[in-house]
C-alpha atoms as a PDB file:
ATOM      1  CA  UNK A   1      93.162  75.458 122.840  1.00  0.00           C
ATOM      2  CA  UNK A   2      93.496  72.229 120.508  1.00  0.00           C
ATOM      3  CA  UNK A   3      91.459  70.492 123.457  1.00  0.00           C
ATOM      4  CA  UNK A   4      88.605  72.715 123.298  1.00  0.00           C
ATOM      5  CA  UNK A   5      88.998  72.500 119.360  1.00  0.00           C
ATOM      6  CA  UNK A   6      89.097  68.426 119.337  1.00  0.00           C
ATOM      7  CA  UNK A   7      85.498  68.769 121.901  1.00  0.00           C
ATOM      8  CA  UNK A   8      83.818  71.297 119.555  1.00  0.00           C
ATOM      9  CA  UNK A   9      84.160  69.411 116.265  1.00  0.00           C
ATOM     10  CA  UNK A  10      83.616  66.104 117.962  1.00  0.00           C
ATOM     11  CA  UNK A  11      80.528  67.805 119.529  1.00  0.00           C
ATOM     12  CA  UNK A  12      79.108  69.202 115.450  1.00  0.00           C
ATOM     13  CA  UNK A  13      80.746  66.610 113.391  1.00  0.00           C
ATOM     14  CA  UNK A  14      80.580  63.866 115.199  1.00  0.00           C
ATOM     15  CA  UNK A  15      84.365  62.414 114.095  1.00  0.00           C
ATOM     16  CA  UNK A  16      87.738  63.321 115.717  1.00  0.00           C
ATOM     17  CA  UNK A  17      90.010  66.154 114.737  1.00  0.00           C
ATOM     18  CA  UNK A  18      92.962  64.496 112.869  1.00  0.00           C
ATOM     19  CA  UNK A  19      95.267  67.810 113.209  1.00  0.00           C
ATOM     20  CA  UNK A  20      94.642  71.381 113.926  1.00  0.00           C
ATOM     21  CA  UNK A  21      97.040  74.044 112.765  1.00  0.00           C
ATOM     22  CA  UNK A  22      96.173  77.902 113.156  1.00  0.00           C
ATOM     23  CA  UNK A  23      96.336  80.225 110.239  1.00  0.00           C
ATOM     24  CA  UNK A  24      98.115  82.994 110.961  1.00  0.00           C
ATOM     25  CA  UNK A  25      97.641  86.335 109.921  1.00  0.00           C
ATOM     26  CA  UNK A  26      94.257  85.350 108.749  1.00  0.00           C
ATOM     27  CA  UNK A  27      91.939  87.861 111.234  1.00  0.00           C
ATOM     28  CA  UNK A  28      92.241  90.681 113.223  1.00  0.00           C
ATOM     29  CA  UNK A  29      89.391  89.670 115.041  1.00  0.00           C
ATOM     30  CA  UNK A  30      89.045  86.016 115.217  1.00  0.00           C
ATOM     31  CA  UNK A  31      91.248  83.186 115.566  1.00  0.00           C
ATOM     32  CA  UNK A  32      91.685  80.379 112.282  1.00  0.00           C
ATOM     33  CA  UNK A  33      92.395  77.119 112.213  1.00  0.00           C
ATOM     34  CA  UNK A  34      92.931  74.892 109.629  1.00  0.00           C
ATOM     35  CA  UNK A  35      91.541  71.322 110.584  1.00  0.00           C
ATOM     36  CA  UNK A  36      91.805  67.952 109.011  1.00  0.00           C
ATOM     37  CA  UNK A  37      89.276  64.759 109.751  1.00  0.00           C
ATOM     38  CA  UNK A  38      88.438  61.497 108.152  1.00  0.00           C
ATOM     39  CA  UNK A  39      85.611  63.459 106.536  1.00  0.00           C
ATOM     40  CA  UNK A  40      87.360  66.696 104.628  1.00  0.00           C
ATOM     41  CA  UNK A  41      89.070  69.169 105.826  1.00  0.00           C
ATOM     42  CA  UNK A  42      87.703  72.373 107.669  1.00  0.00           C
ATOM     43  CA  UNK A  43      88.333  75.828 108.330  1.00  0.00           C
ATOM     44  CA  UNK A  44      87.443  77.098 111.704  1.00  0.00           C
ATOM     45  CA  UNK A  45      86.785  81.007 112.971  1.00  0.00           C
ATOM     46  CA  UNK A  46      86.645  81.418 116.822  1.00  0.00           C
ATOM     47  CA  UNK A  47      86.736  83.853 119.334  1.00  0.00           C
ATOM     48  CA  UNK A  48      85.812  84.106 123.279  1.00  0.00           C
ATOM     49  CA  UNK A  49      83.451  85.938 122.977  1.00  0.00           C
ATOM     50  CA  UNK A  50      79.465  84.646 123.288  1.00  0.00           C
ATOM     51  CA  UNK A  51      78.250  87.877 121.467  1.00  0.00           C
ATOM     52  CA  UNK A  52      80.464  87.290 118.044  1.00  0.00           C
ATOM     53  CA  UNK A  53      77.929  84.476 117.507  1.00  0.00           C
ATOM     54  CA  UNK A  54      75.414  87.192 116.222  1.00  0.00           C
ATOM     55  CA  UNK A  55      78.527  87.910 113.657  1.00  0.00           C
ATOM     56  CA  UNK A  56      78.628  84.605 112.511  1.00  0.00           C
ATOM     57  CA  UNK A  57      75.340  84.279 112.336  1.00  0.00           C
ATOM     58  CA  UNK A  58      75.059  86.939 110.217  1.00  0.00           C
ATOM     59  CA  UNK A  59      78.150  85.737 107.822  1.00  0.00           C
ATOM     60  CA  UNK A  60      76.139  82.151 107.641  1.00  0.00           C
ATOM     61  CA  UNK A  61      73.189  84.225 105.787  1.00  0.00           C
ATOM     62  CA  UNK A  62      75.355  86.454 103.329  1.00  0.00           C
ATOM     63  CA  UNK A  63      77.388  83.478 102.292  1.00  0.00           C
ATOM     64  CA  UNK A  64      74.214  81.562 101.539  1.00  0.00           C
ATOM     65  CA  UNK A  65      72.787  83.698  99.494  1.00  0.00           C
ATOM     66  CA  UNK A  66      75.671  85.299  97.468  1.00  0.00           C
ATOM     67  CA  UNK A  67      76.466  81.059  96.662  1.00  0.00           C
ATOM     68  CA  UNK A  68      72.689  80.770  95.826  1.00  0.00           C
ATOM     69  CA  UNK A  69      73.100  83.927  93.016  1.00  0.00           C
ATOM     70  CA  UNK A  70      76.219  82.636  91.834  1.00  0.00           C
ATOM     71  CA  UNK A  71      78.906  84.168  93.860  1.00  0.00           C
ATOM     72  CA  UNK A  72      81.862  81.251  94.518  1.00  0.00           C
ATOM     73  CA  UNK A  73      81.935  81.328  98.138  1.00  0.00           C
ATOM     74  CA  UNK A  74      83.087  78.613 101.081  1.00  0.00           C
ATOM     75  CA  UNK A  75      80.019  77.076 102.687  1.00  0.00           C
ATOM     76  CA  UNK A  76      79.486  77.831 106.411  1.00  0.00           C
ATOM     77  CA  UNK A  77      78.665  74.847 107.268  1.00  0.00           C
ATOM     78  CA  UNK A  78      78.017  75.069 111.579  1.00  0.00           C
ATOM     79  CA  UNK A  79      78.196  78.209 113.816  1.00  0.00           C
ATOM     80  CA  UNK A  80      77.471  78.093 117.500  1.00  0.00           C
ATOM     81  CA  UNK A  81      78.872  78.361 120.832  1.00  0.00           C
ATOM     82  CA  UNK A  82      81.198  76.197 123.208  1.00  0.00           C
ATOM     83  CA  UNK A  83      81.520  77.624 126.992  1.00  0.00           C
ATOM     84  CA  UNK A  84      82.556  80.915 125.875  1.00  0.00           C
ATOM     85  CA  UNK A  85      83.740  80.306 122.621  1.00  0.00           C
ATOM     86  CA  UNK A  86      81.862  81.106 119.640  1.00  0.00           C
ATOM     87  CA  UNK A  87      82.914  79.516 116.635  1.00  0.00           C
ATOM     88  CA  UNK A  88      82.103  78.798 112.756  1.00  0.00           C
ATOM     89  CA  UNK A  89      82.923  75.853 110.399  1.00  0.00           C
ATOM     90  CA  UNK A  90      83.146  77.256 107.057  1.00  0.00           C
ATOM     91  CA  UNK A  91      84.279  74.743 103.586  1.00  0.00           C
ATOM     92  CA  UNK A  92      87.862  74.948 103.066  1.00  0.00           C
ATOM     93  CA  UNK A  93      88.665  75.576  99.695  1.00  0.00           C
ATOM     94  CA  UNK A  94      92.441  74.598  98.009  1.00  0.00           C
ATOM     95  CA  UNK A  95      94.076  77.162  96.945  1.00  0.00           C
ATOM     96  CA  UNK A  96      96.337  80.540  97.174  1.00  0.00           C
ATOM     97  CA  UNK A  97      94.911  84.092  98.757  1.00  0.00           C
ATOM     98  CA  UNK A  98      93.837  86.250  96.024  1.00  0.00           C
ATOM     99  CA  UNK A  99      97.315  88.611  96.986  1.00  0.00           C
ATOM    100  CA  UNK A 100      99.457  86.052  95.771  1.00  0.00           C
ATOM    101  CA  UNK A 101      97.759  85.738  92.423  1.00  0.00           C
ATOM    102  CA  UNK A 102      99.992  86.479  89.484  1.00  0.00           C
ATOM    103  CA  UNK A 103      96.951  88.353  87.442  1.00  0.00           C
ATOM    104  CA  UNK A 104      95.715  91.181  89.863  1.00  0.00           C
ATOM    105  CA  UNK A 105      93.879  92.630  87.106  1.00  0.00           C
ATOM    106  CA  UNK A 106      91.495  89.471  86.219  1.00  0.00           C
ATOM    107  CA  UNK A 107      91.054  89.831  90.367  1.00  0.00           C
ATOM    108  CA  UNK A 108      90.040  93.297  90.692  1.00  0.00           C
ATOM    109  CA  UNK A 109      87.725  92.554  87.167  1.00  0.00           C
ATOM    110  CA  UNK A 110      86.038  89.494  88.817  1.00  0.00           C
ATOM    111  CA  UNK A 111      85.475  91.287  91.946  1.00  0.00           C
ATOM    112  CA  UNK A 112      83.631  94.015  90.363  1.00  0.00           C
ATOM    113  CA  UNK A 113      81.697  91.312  88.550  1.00  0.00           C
ATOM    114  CA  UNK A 114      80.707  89.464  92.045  1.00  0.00           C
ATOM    115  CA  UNK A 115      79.662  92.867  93.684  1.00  0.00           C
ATOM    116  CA  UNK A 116      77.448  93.718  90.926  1.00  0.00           C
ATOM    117  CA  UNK A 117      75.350  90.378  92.034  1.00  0.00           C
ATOM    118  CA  UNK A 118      76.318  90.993  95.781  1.00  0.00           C
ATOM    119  CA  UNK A 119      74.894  94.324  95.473  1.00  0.00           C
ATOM    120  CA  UNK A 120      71.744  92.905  94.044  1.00  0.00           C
ATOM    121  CA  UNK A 121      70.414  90.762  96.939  1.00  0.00           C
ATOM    122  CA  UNK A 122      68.161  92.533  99.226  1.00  0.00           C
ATOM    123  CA  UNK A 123      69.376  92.318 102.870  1.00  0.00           C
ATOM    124  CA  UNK A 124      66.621  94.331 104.880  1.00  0.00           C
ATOM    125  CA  UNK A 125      67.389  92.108 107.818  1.00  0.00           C
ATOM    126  CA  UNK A 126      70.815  93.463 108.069  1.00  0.00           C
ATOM    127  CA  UNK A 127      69.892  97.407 107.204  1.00  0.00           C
ATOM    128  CA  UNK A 128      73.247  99.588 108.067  1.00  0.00           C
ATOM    129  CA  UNK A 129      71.210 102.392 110.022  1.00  0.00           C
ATOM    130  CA  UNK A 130      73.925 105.730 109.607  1.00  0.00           C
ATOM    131  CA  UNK A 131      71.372 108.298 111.977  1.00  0.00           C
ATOM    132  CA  UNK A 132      72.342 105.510 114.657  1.00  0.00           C
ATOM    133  CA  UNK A 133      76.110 104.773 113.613  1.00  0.00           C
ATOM    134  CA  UNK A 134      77.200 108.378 113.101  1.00  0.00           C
ATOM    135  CA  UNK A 135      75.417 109.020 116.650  1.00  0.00           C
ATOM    136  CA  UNK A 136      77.680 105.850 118.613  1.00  0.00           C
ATOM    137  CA  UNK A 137      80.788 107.587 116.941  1.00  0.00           C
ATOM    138  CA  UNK A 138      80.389 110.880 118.092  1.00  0.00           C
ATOM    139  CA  UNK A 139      78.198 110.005 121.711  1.00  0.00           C
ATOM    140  CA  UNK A 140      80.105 111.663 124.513  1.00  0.00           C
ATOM    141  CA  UNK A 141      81.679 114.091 122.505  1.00  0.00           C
ATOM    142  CA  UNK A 142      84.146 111.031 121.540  1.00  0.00           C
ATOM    143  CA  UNK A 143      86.517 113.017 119.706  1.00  0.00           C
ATOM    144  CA  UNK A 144      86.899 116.064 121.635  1.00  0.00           C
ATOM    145  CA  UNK A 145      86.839 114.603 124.408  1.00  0.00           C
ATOM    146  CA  UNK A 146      89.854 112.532 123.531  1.00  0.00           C
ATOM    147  CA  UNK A 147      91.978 114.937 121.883  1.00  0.00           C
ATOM    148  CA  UNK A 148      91.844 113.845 118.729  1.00  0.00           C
ATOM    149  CA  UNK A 149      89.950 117.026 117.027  1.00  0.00           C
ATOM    150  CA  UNK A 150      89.091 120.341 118.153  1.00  0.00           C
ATOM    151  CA  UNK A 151      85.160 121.090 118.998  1.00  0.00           C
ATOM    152  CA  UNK A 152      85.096 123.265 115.707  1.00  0.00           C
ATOM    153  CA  UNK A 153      86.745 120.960 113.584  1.00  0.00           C
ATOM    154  CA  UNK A 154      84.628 117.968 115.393  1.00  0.00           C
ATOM    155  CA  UNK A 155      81.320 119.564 114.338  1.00  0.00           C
ATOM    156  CA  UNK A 156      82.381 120.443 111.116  1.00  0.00           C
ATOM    157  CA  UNK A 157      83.377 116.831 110.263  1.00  0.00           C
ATOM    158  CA  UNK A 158      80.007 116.090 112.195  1.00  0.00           C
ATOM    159  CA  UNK A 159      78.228 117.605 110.043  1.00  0.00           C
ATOM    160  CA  UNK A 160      79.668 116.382 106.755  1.00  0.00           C
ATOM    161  CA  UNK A 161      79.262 112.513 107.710  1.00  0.00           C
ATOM    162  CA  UNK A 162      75.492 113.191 108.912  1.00  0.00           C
ATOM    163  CA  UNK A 163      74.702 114.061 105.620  1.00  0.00           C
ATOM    164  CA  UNK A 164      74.586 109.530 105.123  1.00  0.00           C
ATOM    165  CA  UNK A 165      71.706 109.808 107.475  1.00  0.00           C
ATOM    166  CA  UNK A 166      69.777 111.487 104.489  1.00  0.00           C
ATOM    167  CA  UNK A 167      70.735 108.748 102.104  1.00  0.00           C
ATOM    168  CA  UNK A 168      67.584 107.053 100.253  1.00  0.00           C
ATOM    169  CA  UNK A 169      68.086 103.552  99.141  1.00  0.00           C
ATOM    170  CA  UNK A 170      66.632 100.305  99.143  1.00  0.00           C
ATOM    171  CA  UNK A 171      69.126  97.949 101.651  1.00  0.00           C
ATOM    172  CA  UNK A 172      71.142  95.554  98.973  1.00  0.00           C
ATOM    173  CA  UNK A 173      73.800  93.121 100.265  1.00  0.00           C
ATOM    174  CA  UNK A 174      77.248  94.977 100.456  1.00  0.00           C
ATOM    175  CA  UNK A 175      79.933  92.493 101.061  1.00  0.00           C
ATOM    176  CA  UNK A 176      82.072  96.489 102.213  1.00  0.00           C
ATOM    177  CA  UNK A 177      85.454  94.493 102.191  1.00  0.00           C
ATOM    178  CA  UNK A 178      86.304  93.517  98.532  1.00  0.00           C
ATOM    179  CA  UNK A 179      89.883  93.412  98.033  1.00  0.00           C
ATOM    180  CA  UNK A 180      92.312  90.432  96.777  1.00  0.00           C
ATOM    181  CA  UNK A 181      93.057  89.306 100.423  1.00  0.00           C
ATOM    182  CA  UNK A 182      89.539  88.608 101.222  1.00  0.00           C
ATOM    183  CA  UNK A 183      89.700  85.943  98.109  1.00  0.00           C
ATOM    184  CA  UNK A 184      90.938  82.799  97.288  1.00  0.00           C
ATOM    185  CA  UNK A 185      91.962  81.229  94.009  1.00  0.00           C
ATOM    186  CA  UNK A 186      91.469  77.458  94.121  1.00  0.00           C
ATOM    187  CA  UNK A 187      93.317  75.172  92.023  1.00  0.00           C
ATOM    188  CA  UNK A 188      90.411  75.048  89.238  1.00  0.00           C
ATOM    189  CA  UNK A 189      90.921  78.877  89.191  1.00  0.00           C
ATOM    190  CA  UNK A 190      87.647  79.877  90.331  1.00  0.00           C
ATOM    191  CA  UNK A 191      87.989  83.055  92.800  1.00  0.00           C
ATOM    192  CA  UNK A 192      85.635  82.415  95.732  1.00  0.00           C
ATOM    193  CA  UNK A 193      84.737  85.529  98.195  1.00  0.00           C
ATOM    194  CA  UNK A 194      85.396  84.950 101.813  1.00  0.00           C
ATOM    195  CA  UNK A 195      85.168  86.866 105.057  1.00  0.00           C
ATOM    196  CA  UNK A 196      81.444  88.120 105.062  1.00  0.00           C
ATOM    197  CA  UNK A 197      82.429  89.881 108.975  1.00  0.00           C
ATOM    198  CA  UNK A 198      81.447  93.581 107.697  1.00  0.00           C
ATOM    199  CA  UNK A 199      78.613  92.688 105.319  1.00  0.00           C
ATOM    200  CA  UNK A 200      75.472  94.944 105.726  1.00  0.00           C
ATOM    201  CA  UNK A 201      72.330  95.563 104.058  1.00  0.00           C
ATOM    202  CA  UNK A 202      73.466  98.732 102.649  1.00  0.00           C
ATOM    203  CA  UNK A 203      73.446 102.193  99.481  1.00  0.00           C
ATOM    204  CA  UNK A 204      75.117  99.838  96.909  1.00  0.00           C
ATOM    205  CA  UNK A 205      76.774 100.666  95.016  1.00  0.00           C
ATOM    206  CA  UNK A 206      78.223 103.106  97.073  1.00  0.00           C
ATOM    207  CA  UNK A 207      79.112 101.134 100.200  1.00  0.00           C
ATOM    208  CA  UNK A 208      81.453  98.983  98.067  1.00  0.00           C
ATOM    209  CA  UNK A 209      82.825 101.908  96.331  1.00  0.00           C
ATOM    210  CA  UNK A 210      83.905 103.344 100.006  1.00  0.00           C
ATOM    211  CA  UNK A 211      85.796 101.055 100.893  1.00  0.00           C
ATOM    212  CA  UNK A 212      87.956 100.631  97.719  1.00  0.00           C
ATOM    213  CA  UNK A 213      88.536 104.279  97.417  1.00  0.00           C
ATOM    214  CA  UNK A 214      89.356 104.173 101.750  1.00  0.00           C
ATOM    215  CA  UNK A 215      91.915 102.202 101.299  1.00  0.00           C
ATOM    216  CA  UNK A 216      93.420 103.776  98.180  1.00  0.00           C
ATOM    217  CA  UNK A 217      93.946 100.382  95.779  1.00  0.00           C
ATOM    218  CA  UNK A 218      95.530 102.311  93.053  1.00  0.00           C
ATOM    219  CA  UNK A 219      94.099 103.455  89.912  1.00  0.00           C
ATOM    220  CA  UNK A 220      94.602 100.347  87.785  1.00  0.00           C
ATOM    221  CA  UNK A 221      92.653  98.122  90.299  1.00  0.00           C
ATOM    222  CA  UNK A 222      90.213 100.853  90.905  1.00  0.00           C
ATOM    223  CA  UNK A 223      89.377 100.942  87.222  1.00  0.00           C
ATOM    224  CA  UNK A 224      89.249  96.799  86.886  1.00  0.00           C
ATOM    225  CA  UNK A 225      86.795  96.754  89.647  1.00  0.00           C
ATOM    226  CA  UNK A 226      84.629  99.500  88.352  1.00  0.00           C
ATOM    227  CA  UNK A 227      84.814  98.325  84.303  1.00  0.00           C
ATOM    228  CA  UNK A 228      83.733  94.594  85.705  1.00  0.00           C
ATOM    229  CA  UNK A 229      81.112  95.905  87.464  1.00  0.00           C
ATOM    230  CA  UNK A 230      79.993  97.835  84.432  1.00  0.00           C
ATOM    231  CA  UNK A 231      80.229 101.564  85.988  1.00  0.00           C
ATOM    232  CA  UNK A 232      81.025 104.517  84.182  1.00  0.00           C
ATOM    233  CA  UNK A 233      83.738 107.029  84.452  1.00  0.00           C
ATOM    234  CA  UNK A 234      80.770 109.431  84.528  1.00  0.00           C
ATOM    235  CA  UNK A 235      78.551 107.677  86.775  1.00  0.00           C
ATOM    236  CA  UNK A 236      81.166 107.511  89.504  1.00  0.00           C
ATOM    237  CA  UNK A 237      81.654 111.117  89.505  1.00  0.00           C
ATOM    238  CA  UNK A 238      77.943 112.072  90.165  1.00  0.00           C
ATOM    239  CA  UNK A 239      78.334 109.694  93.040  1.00  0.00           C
ATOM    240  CA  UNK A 240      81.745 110.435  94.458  1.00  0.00           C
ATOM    241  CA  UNK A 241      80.480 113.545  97.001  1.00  0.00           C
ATOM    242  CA  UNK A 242      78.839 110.480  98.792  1.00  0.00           C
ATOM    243  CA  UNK A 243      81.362 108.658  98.059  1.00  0.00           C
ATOM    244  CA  UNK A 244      83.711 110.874  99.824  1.00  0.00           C
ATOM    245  CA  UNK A 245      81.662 111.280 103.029  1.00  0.00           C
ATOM    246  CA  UNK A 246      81.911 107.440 103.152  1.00  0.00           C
ATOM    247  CA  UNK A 247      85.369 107.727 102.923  1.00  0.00           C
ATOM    248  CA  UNK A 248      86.047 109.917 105.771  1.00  0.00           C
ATOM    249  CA  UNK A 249      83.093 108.018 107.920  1.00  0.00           C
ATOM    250  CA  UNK A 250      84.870 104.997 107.543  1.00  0.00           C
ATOM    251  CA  UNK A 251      87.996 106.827 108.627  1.00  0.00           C
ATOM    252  CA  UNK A 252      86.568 107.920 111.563  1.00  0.00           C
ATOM    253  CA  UNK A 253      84.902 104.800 112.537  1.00  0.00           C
ATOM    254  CA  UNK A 254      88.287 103.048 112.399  1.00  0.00           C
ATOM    255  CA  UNK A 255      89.841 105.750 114.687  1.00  0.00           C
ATOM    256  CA  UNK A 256      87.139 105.332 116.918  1.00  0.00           C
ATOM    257  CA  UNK A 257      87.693 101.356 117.467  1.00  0.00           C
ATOM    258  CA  UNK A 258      91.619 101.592 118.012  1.00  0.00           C
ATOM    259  CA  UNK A 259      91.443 104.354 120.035  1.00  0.00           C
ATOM    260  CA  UNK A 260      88.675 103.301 122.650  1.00  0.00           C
ATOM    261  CA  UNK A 261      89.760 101.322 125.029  1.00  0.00           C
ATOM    262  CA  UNK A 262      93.557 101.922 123.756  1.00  0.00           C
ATOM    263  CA  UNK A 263      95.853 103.957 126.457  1.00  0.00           C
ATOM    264  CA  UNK A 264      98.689 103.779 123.710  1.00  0.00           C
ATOM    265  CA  UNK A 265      96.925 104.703 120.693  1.00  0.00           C
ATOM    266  CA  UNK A 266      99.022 107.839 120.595  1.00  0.00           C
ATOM    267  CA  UNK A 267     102.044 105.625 119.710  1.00  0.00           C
ATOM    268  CA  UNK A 268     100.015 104.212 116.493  1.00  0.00           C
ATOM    269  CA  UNK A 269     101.315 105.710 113.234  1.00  0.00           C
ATOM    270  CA  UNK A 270      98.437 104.971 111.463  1.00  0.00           C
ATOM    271  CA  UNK A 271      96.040 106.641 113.430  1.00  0.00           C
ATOM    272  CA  UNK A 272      98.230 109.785 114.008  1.00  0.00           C
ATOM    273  CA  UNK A 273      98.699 110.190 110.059  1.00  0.00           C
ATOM    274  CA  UNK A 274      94.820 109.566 109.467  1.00  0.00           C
ATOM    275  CA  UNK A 275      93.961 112.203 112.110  1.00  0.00           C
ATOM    276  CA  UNK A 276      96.539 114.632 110.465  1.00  0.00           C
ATOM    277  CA  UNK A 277      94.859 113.947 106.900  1.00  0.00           C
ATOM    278  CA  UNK A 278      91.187 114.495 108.402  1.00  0.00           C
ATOM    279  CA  UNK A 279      92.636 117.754 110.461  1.00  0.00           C
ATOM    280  CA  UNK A 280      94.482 119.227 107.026  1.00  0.00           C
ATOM    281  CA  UNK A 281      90.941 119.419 105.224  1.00  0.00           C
ATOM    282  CA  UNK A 282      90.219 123.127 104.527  1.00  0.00           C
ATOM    283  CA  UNK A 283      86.944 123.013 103.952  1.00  0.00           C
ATOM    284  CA  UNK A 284      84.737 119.760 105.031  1.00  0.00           C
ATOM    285  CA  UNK A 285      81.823 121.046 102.990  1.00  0.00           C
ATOM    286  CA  UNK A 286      83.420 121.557  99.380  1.00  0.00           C
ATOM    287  CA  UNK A 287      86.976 120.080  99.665  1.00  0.00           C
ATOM    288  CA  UNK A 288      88.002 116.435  97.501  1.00  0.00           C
ATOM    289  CA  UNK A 289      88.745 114.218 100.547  1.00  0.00           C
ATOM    290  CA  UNK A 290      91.775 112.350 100.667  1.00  0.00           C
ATOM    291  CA  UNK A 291      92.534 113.227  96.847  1.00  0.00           C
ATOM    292  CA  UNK A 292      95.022 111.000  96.520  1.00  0.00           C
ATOM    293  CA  UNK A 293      92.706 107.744  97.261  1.00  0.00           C
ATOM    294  CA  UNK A 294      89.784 109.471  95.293  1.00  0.00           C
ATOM    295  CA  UNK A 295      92.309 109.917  92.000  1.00  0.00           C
ATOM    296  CA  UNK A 296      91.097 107.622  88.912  1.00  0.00           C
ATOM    297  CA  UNK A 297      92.910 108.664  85.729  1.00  0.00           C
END
């Protein structure tokens, strides 16, 4: 692997690879390295696969333009392929991952403050189509057929996620994966946004609000984010039914990708209690989904 590493920035940068040291812990999907030349130092994101270049493609574009509106983001600098490696060189920026920060609050305030300009770029080019998503998660009769709901229960929940495919909006730049460990605090203290892998042209504000009230950040944060972005108390409430069916699409979506493909996915606690929590719903019409994530006071 450093081979191929040393070829690839010799190949874009044209100087040697000093050292190479992988990041752990740093993506589920892709592999990071940390890389050092007589230039500056560089962060690289690869994966062998050819088809992930169309990813990092895509995160080239949503990092250029949030930097052009404002947003403090690390430059992708090259993306491209290397026998069956895609990769991308992004600006590495000193400092500590937002988690580690000691003022979580001023994090979860500046990130509502970047996704209010996030959510004001158009991004028609990278329109999140939900008639077309909601139909790839339930083709086949995916969760019926796997045991993981009942064909009543299926077509109920079925019927309460297809209600996105009505949504009217105008596609805006959703970054959909706002949280402190997608940051990083340099040294000057500026926070800069990274990891632009589930960005769509998207219903903003809604498609950020999803995924903060998915992954249940706890009311404190919830309310930094929302008071830096400049959203009411009341204003979230006449969106949270939608919010809620983005909730429990994003649920399913995420059951769908560890599960396919995944003999043992039985054995995963986390999809067994989010299947439990989706099958304990009384009614997927009227009911508060997930109450517990959806709390804010």
């Amino acid at each position: 692997m450093e081979d191929t590493i040393k070829k690839i920035v010799q190949q874009e940068f044209l100087v040697p690879a000093m050292t190479t040291k992988q990041i752990l812990d740093k993506g589920l999907n892709n592999q990071v390295f940390y890389i050092t030349t007589e230039k500056y130092p560089l962060i690289l994101r690869m994966k062998k696969s050819m088809s992930e270049l169309e990813t990092y493609q895509k995160e080239k574009w949503c990092a250029g333009v949030a930097k052009n509106a404002g947003i403090p983001t690390p430059t992708i600098l090259k993306v491209g392929i290397y026998d069956d490696y895609s990769f991308s060189f992004q600006e590495y920026i000193d400092g500590i991952d937002g988690n580690d920060a000691e003022d979580k609050a001023k994090i979860w305030y500046t990130l509502g403050q970047y996704a209010k300009v996030i959510n004001s770029i158009p991004a028609t080019n990278f329109t999140l189509d939900y008639k077309i998503y909601v139909q790839s998660l339930f083709a086949g009769n995916f969760f019926v057929t796997n045991n993981i709901f009942d064909a009543e229960t299926s077509s109920r929940i079925q019927q309460r996620v297809e209600e996105t495919c009505e949504f009217i909006f105008l596609p805006k730049l959703s970054h959909r994966n706002l949280n402190p460990s997608n940051t990083v605090l340099s040294t000057a203290g500026v926070l800069h946004v990274i990891d632009w892998e589930n960005a769509t042209g998207d219903y903003a504000p809604l498609s950020e609000l999803g995924e903060i009230f998915t992954w249940n950040t706890g009311k404190e944060n919830i309310s930094q984010f929302l008071s830096g972005y400049g959203l009411t108390e009341t204003a979230v409430k006449e969106m949270m039914r939608d919010i809620q069916t983005l909730v429990l699409l994003r649920f399913l979506g995420l059951i769908n990708r560890k599960v396919t493909g995944n003999n043992d996915w039985k054995q995963d606690s986390f999809i067994q209690d989010t299947i439990e929590r989706i099958t304990q719903i009384h009614n997927y019409q009227d009911d508060i989904l997930f109450v517990n994530n959806l709390q804010q006071s």
